[in-house]
N, C-alpha and C. Protein backbone atom coordinates (compact mmCIF):
# COMPACT_ATOMS: atom_id res chain seq x y z
N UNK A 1 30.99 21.49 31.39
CA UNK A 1 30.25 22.74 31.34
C UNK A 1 28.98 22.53 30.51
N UNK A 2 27.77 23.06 30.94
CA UNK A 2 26.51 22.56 30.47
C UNK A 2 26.31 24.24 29.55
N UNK A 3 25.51 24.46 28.91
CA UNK A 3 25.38 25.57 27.82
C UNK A 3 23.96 25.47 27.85
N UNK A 4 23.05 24.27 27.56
CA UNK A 4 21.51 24.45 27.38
C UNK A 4 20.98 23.77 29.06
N UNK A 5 20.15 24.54 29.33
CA UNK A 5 19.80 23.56 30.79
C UNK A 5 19.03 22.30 30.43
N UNK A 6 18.84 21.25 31.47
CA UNK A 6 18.26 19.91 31.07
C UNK A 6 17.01 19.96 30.19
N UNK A 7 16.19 21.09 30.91
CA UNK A 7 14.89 20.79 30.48
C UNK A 7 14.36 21.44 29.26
N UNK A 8 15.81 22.59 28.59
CA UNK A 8 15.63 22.65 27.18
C UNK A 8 16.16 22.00 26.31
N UNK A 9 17.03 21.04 26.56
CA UNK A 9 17.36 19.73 25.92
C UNK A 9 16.42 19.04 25.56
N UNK A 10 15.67 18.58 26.68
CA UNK A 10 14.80 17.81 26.80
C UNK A 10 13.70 18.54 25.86
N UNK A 11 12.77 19.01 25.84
CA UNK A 11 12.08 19.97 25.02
C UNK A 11 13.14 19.79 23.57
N UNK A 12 14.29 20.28 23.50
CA UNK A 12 14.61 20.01 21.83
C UNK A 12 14.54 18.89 21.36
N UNK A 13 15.20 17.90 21.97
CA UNK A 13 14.57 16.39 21.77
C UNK A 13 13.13 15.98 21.47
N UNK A 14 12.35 16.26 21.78
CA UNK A 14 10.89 15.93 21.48
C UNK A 14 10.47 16.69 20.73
N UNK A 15 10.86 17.74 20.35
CA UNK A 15 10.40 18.74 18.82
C UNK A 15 10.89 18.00 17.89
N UNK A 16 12.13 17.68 17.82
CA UNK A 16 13.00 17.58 17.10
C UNK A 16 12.61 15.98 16.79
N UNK A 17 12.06 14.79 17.55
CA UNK A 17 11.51 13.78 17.41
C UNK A 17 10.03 14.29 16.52
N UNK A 18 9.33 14.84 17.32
CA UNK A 18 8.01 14.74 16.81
C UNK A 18 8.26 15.65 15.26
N UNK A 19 8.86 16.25 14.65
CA UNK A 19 9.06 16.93 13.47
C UNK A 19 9.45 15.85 12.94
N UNK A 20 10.35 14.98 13.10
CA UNK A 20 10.92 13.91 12.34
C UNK A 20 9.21 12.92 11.65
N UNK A 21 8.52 12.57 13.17
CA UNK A 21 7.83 11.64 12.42
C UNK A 21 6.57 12.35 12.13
N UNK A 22 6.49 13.98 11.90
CA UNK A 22 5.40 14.06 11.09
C UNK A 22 5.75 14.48 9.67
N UNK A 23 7.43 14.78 9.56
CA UNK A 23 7.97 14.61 8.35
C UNK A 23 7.60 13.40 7.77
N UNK A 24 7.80 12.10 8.08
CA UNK A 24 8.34 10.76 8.08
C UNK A 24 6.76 10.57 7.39
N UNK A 25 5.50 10.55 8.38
CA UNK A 25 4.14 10.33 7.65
C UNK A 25 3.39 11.12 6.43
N UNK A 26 3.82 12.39 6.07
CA UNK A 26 4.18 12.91 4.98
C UNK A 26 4.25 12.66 4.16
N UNK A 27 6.09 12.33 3.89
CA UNK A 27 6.17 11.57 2.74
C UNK A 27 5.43 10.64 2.58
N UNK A 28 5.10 9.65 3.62
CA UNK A 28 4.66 7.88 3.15
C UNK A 28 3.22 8.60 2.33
N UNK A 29 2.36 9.48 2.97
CA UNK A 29 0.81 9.86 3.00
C UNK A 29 1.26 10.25 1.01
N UNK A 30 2.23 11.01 0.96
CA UNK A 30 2.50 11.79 -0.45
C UNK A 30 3.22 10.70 -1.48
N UNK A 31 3.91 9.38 -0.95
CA UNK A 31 4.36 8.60 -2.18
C UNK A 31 3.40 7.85 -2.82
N UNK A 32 4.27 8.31 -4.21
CA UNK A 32 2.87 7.48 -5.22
C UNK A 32 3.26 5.72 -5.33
N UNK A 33 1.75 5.60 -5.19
CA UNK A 33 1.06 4.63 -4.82
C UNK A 33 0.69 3.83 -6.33
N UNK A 34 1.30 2.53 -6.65
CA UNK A 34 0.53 1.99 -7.76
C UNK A 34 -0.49 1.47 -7.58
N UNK A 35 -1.27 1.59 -8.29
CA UNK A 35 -3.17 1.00 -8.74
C UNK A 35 -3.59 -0.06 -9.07
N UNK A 36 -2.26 -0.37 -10.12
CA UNK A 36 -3.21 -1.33 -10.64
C UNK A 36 -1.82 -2.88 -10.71
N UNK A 37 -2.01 -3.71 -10.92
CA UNK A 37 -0.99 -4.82 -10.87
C UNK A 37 -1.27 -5.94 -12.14
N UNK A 38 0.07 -6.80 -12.50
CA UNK A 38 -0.41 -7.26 -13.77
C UNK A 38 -0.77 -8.62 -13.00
N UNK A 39 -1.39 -9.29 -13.93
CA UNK A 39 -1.90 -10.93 -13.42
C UNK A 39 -1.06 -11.32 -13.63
N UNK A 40 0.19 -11.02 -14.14
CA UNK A 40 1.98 -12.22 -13.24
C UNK A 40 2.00 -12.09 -12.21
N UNK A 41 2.10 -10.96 -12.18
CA UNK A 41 2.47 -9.95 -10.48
C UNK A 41 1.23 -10.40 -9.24
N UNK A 42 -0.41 -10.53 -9.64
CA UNK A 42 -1.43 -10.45 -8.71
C UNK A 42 -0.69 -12.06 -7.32
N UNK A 43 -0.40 -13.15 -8.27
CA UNK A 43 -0.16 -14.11 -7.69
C UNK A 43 1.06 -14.08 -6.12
N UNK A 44 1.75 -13.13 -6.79
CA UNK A 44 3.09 -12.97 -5.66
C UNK A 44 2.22 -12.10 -4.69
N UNK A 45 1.14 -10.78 -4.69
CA UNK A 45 0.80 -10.15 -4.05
C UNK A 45 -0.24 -11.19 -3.29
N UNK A 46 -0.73 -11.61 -3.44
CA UNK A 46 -1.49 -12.84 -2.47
C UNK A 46 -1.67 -13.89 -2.74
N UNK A 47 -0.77 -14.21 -3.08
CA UNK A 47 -0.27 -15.56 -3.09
C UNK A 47 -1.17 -16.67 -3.55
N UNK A 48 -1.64 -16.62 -4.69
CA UNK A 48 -2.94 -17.28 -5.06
C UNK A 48 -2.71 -18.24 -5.93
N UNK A 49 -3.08 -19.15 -6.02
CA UNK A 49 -2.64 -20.09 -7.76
C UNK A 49 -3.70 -19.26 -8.65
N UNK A 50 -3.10 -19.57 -10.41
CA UNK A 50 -4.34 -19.03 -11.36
C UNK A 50 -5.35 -19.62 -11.54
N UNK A 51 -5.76 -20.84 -10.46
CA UNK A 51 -7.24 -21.23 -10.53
C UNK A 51 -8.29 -20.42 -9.82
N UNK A 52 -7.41 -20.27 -8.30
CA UNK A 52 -8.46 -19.17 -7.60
C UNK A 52 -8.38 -18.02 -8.03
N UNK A 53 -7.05 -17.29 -8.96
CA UNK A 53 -7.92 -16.38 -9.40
C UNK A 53 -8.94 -15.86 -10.14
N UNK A 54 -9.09 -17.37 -11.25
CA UNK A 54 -10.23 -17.55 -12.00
C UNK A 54 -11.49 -17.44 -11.37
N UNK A 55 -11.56 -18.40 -9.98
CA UNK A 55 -12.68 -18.51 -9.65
C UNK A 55 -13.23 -16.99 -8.67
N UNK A 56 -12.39 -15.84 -8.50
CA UNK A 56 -12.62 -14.83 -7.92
C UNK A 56 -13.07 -13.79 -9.40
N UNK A 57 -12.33 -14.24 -10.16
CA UNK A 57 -13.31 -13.52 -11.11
C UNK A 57 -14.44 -13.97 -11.36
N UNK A 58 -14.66 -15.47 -11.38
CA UNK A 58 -15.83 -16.04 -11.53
C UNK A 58 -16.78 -15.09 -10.56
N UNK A 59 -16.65 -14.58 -9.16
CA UNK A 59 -17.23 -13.96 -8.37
C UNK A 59 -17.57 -12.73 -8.61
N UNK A 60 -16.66 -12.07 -9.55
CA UNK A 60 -16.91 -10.63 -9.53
C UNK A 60 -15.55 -9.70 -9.58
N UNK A 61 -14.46 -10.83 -9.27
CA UNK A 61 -13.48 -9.38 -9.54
C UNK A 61 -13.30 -8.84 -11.05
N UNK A 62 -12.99 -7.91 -11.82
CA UNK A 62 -13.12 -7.37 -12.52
C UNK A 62 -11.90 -7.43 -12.97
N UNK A 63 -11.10 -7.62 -14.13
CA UNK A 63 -9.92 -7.36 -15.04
C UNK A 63 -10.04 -5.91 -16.48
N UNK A 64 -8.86 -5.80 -16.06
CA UNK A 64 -9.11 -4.55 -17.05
C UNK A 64 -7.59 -4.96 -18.19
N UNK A 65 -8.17 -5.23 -19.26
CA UNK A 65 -7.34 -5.50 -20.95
C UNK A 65 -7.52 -4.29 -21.19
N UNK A 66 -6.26 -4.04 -21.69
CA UNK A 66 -5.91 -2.27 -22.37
C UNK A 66 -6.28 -2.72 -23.69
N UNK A 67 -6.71 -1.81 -24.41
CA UNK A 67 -7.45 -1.89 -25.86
C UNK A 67 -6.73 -2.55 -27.01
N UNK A 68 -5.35 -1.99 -26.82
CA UNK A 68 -4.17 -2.46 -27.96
C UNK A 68 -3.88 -3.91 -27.26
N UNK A 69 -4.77 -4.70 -26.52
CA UNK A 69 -3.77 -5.89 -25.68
C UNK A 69 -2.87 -5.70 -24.79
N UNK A 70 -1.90 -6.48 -24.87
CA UNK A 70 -1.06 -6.39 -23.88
C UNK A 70 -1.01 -7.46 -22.71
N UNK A 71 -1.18 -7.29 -21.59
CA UNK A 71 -1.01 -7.64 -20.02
C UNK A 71 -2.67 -7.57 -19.78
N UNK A 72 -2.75 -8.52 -19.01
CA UNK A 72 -4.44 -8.02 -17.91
C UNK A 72 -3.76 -7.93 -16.65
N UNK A 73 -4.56 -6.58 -16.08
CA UNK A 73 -4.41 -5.75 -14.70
C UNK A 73 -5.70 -6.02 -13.79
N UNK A 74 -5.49 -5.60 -13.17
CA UNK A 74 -6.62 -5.73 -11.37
C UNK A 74 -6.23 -4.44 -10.78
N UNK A 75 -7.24 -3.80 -10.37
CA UNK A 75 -7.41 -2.64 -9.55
C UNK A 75 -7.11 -3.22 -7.70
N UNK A 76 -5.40 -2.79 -7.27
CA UNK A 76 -5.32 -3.18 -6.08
C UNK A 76 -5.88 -2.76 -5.25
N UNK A 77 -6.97 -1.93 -4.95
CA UNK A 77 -7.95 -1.52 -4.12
C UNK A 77 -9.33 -2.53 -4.18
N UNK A 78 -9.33 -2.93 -4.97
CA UNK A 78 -10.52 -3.96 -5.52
C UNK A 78 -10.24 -5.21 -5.48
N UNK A 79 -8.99 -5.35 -5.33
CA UNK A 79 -8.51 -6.88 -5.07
C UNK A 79 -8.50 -6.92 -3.24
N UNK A 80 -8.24 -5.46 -2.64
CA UNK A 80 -7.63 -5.73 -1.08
C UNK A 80 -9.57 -6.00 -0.51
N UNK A 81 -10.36 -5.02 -1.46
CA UNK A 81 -11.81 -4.64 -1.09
C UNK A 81 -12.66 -6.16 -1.02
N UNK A 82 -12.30 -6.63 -2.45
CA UNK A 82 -12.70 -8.16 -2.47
C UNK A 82 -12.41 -9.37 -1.38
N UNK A 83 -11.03 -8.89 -1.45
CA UNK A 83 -10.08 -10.08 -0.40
C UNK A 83 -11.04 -9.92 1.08
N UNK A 84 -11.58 -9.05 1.23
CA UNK A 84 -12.31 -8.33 2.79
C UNK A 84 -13.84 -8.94 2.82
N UNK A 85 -14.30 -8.78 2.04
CA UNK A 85 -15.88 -9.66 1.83
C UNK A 85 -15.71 -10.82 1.87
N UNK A 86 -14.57 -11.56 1.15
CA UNK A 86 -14.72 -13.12 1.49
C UNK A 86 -14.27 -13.72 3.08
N UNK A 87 -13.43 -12.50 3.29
CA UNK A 87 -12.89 -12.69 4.94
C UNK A 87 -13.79 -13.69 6.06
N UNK A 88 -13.22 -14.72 6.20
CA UNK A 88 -13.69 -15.28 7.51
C UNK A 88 -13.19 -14.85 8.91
């Protein structure tokens, strides 16, 4: 015995899909996002030895030392921005 006809099945299915993945891009659009990465960490994110990353600072990338010391960081927007200009 059928209760909904095919073609409002069909119709709930594709609401019910398309709600999912504009739920789904949502969240991703709304999770927080880290900024900045430490120079242990930069190496695993692209895979670099610490010579080239010397020599990319030599170029211009920029490090940011927090005042009290600590860790040196890189702005991951500025590392992906950089990585794009040298692009062959």
């Amino acid at each position: 015995m059928q209760i909904l006809s095919k073609e409002f099945e069909s119709n709930l299915s594709q609401t019910i899909a398309e709600t999912f993945n504009q739920l789904k891009e949502a969240a991703e659009n709304s999770a927080i996002k880290k900024r900045w990465i430490r120079q242990a960490d930069i190496q695993q994110y692209v895979e670099v030895s610490a010579k080239t990353l010397r020599e990319w600072e030599r170029r211009g990338l920029r490090r940011c030392e927090p005042i009290e010391g600590g860790g040196v960081y890189y702005d991951l927007e500025e590392i992906d921005t950089f990585m794009k200009k040298y692009k062959r």
